[in-house]
N, C-alpha and C. Protein backbone atom coordinates (compact mmCIF):
# COMPACT_ATOMS: atom_id res chain seq x y z
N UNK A 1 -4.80 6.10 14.58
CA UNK A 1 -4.82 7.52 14.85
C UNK A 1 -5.25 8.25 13.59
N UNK A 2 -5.90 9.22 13.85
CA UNK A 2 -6.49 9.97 12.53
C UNK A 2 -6.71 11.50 12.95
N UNK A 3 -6.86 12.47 12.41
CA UNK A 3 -7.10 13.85 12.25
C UNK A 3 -7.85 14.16 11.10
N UNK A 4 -8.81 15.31 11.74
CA UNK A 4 -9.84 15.63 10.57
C UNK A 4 -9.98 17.30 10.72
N UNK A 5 -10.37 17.98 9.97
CA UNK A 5 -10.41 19.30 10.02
C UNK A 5 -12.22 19.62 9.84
N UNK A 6 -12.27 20.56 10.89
CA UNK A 6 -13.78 20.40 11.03
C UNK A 6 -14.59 21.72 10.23
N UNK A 7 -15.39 22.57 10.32
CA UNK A 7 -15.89 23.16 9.60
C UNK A 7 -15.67 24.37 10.64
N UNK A 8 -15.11 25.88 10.37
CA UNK A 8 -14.76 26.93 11.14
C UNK A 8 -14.95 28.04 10.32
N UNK A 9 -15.84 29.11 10.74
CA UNK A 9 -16.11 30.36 9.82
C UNK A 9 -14.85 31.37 9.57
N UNK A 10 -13.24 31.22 10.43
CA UNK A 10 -12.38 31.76 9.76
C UNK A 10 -11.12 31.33 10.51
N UNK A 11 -11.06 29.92 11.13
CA UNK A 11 -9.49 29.43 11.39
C UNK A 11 -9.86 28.20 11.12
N UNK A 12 -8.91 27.35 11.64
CA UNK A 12 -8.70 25.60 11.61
C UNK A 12 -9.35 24.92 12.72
N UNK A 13 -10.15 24.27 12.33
CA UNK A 13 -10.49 23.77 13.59
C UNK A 13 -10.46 21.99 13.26
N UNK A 14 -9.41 21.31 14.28
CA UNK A 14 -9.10 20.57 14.47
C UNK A 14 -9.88 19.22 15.28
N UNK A 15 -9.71 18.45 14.77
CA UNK A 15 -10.09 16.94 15.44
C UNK A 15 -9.25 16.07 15.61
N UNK A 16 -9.01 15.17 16.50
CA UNK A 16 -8.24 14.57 16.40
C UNK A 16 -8.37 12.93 17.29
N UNK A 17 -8.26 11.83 16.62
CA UNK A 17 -8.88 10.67 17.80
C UNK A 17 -7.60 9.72 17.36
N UNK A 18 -7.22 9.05 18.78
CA UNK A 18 -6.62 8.14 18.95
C UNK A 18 -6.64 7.16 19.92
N UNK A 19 -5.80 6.20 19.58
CA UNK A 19 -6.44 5.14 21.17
C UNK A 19 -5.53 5.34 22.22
N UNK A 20 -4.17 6.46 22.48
CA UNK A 20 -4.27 6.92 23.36
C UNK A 20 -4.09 8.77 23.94
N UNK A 21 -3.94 8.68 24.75
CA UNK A 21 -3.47 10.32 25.32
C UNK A 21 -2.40 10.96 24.42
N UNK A 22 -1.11 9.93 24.42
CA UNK A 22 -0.04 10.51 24.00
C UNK A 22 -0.50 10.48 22.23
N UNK A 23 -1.44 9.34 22.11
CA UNK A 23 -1.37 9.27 20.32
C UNK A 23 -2.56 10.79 19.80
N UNK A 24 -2.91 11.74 20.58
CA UNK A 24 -3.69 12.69 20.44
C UNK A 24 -2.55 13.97 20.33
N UNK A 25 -1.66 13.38 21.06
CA UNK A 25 -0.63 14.67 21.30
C UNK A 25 0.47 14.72 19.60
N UNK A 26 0.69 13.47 19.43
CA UNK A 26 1.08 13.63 18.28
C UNK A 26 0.76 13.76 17.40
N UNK A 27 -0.52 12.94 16.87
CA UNK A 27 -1.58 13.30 15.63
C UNK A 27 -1.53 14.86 15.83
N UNK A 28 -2.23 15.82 16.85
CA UNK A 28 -2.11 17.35 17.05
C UNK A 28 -0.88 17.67 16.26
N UNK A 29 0.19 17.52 16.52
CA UNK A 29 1.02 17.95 16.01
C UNK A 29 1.25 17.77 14.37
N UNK A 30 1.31 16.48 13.61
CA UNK A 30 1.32 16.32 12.53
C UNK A 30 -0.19 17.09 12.18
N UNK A 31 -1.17 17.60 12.64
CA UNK A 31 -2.46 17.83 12.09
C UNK A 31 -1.75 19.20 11.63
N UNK A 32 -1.34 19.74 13.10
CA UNK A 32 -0.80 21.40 12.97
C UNK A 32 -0.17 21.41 11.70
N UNK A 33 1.23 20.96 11.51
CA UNK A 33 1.81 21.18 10.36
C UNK A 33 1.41 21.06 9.08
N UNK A 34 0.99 20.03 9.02
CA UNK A 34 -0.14 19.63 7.44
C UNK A 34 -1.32 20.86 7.43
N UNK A 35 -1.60 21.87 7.86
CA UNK A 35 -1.86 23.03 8.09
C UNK A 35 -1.38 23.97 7.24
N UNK A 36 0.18 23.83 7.03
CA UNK A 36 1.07 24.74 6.80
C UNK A 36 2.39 24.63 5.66
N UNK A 37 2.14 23.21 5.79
CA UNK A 37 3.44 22.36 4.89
C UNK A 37 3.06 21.59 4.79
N UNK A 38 3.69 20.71 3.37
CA UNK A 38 3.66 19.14 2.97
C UNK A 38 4.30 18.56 3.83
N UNK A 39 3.79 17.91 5.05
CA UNK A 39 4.50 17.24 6.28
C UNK A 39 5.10 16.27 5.26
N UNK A 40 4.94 15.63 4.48
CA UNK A 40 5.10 13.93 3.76
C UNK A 40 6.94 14.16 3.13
N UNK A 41 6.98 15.35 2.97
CA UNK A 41 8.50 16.12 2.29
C UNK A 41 9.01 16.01 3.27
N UNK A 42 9.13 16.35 4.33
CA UNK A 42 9.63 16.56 5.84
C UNK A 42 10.36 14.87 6.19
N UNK A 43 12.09 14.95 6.22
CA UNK A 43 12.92 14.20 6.76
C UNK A 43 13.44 14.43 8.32
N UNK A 44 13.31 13.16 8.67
CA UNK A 44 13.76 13.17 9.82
C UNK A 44 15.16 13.48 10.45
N UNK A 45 15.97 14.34 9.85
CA UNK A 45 17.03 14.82 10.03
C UNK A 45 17.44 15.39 11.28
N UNK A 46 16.44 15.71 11.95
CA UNK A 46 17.31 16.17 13.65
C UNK A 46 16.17 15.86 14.83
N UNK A 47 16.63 15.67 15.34
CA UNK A 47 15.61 15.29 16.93
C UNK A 47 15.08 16.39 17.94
N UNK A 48 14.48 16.77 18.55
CA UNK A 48 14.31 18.13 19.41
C UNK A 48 13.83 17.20 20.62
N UNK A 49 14.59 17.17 21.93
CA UNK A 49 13.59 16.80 23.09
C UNK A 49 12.97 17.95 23.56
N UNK A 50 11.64 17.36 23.78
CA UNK A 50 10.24 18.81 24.46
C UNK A 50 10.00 17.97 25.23
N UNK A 51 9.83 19.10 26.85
CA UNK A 51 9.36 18.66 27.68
C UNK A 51 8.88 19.73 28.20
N UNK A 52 7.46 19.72 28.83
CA UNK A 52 6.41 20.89 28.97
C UNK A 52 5.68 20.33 30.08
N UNK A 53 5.06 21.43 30.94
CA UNK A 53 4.03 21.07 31.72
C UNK A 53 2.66 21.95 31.75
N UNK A 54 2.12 21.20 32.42
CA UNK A 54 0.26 22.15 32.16
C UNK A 54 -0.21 21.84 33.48
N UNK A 55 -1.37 22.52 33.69
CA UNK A 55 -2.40 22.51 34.89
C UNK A 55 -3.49 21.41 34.96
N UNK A 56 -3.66 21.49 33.64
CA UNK A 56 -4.54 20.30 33.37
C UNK A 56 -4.29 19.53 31.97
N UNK A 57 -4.75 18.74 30.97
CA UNK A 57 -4.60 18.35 29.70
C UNK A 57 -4.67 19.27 28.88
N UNK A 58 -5.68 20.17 28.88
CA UNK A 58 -6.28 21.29 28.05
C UNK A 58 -4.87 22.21 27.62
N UNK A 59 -4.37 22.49 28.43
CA UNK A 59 -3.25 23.60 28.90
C UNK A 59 -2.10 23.22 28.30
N UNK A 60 -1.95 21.79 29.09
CA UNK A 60 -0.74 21.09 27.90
C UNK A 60 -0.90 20.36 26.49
N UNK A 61 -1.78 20.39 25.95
CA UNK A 61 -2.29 20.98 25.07
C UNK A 61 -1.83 22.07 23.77
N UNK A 62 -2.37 23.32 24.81
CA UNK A 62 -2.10 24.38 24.10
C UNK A 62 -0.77 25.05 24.31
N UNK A 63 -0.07 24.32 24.89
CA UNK A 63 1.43 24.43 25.49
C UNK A 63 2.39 23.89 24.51
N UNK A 64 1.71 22.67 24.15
CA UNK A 64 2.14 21.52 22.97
C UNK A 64 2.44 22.25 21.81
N UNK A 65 1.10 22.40 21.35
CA UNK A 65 1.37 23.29 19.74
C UNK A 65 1.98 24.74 19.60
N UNK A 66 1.87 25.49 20.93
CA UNK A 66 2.69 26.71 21.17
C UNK A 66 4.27 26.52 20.87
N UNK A 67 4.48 25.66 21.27
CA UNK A 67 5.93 25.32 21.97
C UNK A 67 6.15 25.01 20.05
N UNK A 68 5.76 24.00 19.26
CA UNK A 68 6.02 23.53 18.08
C UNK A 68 5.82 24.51 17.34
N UNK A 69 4.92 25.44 17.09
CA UNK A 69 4.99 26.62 16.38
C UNK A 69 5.87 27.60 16.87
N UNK A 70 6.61 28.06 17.69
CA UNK A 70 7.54 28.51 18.35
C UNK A 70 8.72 27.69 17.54
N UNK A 71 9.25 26.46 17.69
CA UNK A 71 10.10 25.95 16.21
C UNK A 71 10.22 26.42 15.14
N UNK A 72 8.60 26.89 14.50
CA UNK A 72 9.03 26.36 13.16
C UNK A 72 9.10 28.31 13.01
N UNK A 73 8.47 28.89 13.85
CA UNK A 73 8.82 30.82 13.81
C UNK A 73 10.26 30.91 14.29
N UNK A 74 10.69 30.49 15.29
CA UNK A 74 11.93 31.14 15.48
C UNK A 74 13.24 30.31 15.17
N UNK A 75 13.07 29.33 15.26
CA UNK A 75 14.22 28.02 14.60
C UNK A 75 14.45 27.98 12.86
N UNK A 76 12.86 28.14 12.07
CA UNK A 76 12.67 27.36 11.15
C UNK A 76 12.65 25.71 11.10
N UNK A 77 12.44 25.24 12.30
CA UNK A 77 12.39 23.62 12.28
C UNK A 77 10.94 23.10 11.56
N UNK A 78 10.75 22.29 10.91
CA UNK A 78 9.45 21.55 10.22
C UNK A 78 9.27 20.86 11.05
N UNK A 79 8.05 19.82 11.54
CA UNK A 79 7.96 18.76 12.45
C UNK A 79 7.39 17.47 11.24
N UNK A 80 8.08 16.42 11.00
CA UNK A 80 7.50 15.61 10.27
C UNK A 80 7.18 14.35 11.22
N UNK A 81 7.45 14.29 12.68
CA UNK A 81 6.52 13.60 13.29
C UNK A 81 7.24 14.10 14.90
N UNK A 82 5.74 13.28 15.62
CA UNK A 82 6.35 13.18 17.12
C UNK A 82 6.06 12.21 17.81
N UNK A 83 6.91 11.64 18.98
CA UNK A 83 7.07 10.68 19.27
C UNK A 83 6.77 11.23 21.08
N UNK A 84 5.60 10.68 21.24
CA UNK A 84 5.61 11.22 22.67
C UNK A 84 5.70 10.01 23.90
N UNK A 85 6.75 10.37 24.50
CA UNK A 85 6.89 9.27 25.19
C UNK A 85 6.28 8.97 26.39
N UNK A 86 5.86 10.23 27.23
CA UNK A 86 4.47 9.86 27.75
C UNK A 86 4.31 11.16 28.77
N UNK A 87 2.81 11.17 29.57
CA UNK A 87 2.43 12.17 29.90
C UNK A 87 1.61 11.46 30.62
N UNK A 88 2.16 12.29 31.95
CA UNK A 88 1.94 11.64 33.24
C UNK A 88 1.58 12.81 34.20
N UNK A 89 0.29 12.73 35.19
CA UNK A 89 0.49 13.73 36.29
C UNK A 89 1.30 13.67 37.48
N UNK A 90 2.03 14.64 37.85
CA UNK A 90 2.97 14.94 38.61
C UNK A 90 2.56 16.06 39.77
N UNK A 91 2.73 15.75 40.96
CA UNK A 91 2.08 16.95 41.43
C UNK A 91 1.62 18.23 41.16
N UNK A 92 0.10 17.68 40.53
CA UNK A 92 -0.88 18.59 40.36
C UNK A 92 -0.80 19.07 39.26
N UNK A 93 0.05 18.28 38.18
CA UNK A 93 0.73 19.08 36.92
C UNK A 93 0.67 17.77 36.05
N UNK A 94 0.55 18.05 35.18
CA UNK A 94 0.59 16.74 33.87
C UNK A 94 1.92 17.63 32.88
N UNK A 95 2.65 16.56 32.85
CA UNK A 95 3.99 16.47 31.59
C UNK A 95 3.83 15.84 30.61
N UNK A 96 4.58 16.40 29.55
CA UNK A 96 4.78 15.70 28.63
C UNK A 96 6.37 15.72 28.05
N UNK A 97 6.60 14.55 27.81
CA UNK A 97 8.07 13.96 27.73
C UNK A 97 7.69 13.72 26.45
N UNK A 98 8.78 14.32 25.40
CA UNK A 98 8.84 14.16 23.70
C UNK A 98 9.74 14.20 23.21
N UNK A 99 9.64 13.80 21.99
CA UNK A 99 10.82 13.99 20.96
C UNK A 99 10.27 14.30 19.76
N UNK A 100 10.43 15.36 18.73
CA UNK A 100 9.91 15.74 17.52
C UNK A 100 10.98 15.78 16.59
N UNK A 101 10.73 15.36 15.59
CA UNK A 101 11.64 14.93 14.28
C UNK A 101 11.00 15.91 13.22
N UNK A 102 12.50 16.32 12.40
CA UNK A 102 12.15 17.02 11.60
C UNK A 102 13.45 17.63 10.94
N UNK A 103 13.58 19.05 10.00
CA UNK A 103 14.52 19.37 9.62
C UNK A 103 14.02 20.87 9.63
N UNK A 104 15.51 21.74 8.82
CA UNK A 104 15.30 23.15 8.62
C UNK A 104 14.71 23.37 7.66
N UNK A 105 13.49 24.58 8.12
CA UNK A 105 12.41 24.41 6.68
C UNK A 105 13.06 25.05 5.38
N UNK A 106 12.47 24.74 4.41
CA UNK A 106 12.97 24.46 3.13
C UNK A 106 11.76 25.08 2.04
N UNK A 107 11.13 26.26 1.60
CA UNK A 107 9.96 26.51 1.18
C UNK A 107 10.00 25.94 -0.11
N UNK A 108 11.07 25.38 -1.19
CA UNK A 108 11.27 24.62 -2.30
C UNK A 108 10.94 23.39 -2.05
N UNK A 109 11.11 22.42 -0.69
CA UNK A 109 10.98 21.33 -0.72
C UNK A 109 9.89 21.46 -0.22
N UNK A 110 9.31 22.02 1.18
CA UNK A 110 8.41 21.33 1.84
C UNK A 110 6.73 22.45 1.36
N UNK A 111 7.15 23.52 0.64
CA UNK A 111 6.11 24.14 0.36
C UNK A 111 5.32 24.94 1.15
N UNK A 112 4.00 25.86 1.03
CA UNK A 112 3.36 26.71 1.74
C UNK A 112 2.33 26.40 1.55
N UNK A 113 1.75 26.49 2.53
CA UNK A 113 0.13 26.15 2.32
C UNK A 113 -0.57 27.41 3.05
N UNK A 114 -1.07 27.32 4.96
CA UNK A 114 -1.36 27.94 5.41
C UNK A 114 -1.06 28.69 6.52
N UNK A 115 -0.19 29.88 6.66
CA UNK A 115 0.07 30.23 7.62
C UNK A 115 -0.51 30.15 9.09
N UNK A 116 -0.12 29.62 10.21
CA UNK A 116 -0.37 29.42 11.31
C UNK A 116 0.06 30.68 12.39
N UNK A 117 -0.96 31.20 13.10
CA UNK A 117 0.02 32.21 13.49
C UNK A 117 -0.32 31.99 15.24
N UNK A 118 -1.29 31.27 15.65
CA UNK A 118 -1.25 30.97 17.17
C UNK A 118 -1.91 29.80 17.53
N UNK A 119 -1.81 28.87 18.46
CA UNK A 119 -2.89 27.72 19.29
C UNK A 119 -3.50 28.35 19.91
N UNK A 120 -5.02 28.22 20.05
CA UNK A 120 -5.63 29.05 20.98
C UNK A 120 -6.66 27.97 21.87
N UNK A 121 -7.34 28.30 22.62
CA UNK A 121 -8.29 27.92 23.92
C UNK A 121 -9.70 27.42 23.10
N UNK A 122 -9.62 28.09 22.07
CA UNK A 122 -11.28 28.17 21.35
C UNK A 122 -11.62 26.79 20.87
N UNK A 123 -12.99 27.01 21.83
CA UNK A 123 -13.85 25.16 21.35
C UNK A 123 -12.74 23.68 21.62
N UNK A 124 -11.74 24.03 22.53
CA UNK A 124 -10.63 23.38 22.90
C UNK A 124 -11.64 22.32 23.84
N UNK A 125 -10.91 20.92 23.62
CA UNK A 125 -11.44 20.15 25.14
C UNK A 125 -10.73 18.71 24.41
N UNK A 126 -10.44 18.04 25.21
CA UNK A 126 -9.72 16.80 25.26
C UNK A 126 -10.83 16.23 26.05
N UNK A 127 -11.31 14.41 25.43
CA UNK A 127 -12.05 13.67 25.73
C UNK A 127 -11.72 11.89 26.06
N UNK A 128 -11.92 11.14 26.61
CA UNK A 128 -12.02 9.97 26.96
C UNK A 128 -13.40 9.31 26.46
N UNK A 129 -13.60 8.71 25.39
CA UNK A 129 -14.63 7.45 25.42
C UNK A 129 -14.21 5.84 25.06
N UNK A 130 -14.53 5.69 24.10
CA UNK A 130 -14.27 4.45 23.48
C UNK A 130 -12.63 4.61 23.29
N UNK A 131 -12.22 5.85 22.79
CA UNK A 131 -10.75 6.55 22.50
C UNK A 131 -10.63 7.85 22.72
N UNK A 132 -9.13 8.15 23.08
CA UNK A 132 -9.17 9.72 23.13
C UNK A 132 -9.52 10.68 22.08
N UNK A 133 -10.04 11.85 22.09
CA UNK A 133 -10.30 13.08 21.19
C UNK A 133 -9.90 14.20 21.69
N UNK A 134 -9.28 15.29 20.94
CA UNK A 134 -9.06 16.68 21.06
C UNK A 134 -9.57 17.13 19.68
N UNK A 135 -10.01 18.13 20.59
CA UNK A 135 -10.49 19.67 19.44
C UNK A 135 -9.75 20.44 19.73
N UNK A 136 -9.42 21.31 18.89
CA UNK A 136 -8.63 22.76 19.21
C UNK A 136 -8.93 23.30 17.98
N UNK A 137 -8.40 24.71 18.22
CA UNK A 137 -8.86 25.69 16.90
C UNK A 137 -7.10 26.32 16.61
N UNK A 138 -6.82 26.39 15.25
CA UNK A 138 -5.74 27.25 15.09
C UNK A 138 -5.77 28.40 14.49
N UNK A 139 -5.20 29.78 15.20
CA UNK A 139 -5.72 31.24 14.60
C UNK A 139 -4.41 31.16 13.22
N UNK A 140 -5.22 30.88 11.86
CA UNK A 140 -4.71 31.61 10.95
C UNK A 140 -4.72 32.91 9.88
């Protein structure tokens, strides 16, 4: 699994490939935070189960990183990883069943980098070839 940050005239724009669905959903997430914080500082001190649904992948998706930035604004939770246990369609709906690890942020330990302030739709698309890929853009 890997994440790369692509070239964007004024947010983040994200890459992300893995060999599967769920390993796209988590790379996303560690991509998001390393965004914003030294994910590598980040102890696994408390567990969060997330469970979300979407219309299509795209959606849950942008449901995904909503929901995790929603943590770290109104909780203060860091995410130093996620563990997605899987994501499955359900009538007419795709889930995702998770668990995200992490602690209460700490700006001495885990540091500032770049404020994140939404997941958005832009240049968004989730792919199937050889391995999965997502793009997404983050408004900072």
């Amino acid at each position: 699994m890997i994440y790369s940050y692509l070239d964007h005239p004024s947010d983040v724009y994200v890459h992300v490939v893995a060999d599967s669905l769920e390993g796209i959903f988590e790379e996303a997430a560690k991509a998001t935070f390393d965004v914003m914080i030294d994910v590598a500082s980040v102890e696994d001190k408390e567990v969060i189960d997330v469970e979300l649904d979407g219309i299509d992948l795209e959606q849950l998706l942008y449901k995904w990183i909503d929901h995790l930035l929603f943590l770290f604004d109104a909780k203060s939770f860091v995410v130093s990883k996620a563990k997605v246990e899987k994501i499955e369609k359900c009538n007419d709906k795709y889930i995702i069943k998770s668990k995200v690890f992490g602690e209460e942020y700490n700006p001495n330990k885990h540091g500032h980098k770049t404020g994140v302030k939404a997941m958005t739709y832009s240049l968004m698309k989730i792919i199937k070839n050889e391995r999965w890929e997502a793009f997404f853009v983050l408004d900072i």
